[in-house]
Protein backbone atom coordinates (compact mmCIF):
# COMPACT_ATOMS: atom_id res chain seq x y z
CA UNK A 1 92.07 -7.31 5.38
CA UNK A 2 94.21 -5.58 8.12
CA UNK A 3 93.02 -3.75 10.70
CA UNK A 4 94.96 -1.11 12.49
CA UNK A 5 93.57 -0.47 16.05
CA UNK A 6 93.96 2.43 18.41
CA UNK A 7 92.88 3.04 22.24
CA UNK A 8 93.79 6.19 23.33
CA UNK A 9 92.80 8.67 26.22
CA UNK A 10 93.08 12.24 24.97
CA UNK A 11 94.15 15.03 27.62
CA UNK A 12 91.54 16.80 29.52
CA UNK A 13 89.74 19.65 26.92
CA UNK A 14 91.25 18.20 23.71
CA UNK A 15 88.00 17.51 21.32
CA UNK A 16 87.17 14.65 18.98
CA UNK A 17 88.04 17.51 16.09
CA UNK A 18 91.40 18.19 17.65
CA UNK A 19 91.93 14.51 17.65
CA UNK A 20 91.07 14.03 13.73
CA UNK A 21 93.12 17.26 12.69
CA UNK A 22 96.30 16.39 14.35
CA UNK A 23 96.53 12.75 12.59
CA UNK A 24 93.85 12.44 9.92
CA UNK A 25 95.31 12.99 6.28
CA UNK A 26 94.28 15.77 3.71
CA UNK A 27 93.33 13.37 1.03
CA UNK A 28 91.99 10.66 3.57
CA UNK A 29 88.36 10.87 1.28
CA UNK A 30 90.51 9.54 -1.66
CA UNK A 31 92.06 6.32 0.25
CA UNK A 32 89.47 3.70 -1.66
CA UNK A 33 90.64 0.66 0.30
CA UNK A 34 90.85 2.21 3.68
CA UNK A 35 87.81 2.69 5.68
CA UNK A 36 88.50 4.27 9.29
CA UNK A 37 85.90 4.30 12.45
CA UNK A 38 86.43 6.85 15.41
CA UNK A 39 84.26 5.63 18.72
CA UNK A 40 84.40 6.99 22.21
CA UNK A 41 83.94 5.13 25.54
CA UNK A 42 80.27 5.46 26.93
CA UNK A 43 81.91 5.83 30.74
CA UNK A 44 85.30 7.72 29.65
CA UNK A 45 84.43 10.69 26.74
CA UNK A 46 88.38 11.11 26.45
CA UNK A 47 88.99 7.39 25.76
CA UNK A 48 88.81 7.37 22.01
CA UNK A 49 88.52 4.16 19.69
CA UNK A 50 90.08 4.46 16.31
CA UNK A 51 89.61 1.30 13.94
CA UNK A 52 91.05 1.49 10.24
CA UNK A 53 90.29 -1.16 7.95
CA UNK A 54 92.50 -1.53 5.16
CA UNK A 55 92.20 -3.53 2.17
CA UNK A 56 95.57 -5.07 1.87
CA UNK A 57 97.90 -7.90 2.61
CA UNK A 58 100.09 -7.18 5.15
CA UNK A 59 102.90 -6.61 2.48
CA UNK A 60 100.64 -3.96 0.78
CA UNK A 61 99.99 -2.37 4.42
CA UNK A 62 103.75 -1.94 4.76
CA UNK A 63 103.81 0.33 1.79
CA UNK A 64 100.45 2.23 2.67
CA UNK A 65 100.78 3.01 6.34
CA UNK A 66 102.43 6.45 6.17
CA UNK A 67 99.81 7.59 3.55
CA UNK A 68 97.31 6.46 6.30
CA UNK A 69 98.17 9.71 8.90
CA UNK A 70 100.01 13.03 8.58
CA UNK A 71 103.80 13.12 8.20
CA UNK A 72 103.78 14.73 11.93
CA UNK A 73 100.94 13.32 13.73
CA UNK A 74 103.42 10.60 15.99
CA UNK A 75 104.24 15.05 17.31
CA UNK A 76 100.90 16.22 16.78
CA UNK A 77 99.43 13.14 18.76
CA UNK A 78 101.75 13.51 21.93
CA UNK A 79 100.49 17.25 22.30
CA UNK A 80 97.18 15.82 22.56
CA UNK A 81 96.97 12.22 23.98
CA UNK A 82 97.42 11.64 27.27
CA UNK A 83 98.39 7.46 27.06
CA UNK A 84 97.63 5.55 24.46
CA UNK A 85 96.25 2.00 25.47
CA UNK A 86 96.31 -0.12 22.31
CA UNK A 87 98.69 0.30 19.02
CA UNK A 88 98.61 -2.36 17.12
CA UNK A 89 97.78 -4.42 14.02
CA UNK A 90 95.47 -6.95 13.10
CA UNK A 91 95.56 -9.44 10.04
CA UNK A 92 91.90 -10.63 9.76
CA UNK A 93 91.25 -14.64 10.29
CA UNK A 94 87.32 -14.72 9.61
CA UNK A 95 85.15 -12.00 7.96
CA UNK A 96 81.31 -11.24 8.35
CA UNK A 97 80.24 -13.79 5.94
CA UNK A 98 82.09 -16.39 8.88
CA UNK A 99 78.97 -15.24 10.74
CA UNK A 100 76.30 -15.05 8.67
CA UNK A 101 76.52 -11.44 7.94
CA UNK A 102 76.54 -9.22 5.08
């Protein structure tokens, strides 16, 4: 499982929609082993959480990241974002069974 992980502060008056249409893919209903979060800070409504969760190995992720976003959200994104905190990518150590969940 990889997860891709992104903290970003959008620009004053941008929405949660604008956000989603400037990166989110067309056919992002049809990615079957990709399941993607959007969360926004309880003290800072323009800091924006976006988790994906892909099942892949990080060989497979390689190969699927473009699909994951628009061809021109890297543009689309600066028009919008005003810094963006954390971009990175996680390989998963321990799932939820680790913990006792389901």
């Amino acid at each position: 499982m990889m997860r891709a992980v992104f903290l970003r502060t959008l620009k004053p008056g941008v929405s949660l929609e604008d956000y989603l249409d400037a990166w989110m893919p067309e056919n992002a209903g049809d990615l079957s082993n990709v399941r993607t979060s959007l969360s926004y800070s309880n003290t800072n409504d323009r800091q924006v959480l976006t988790v994906m969760e892909i099942d892949a190995t990080p060989e497979e992720y390689g190969e699927l990241a473009p699909t994951l976003v628009k061809a021109d959200a890297w543009e689309r994104l600066d028009e919008i974002v005003e810094s963006t905190e954390i971009e990175t990518v996680f390989e998963e150590a321990y799932g939820p069974a680790k913990f006792g969940q389901a």
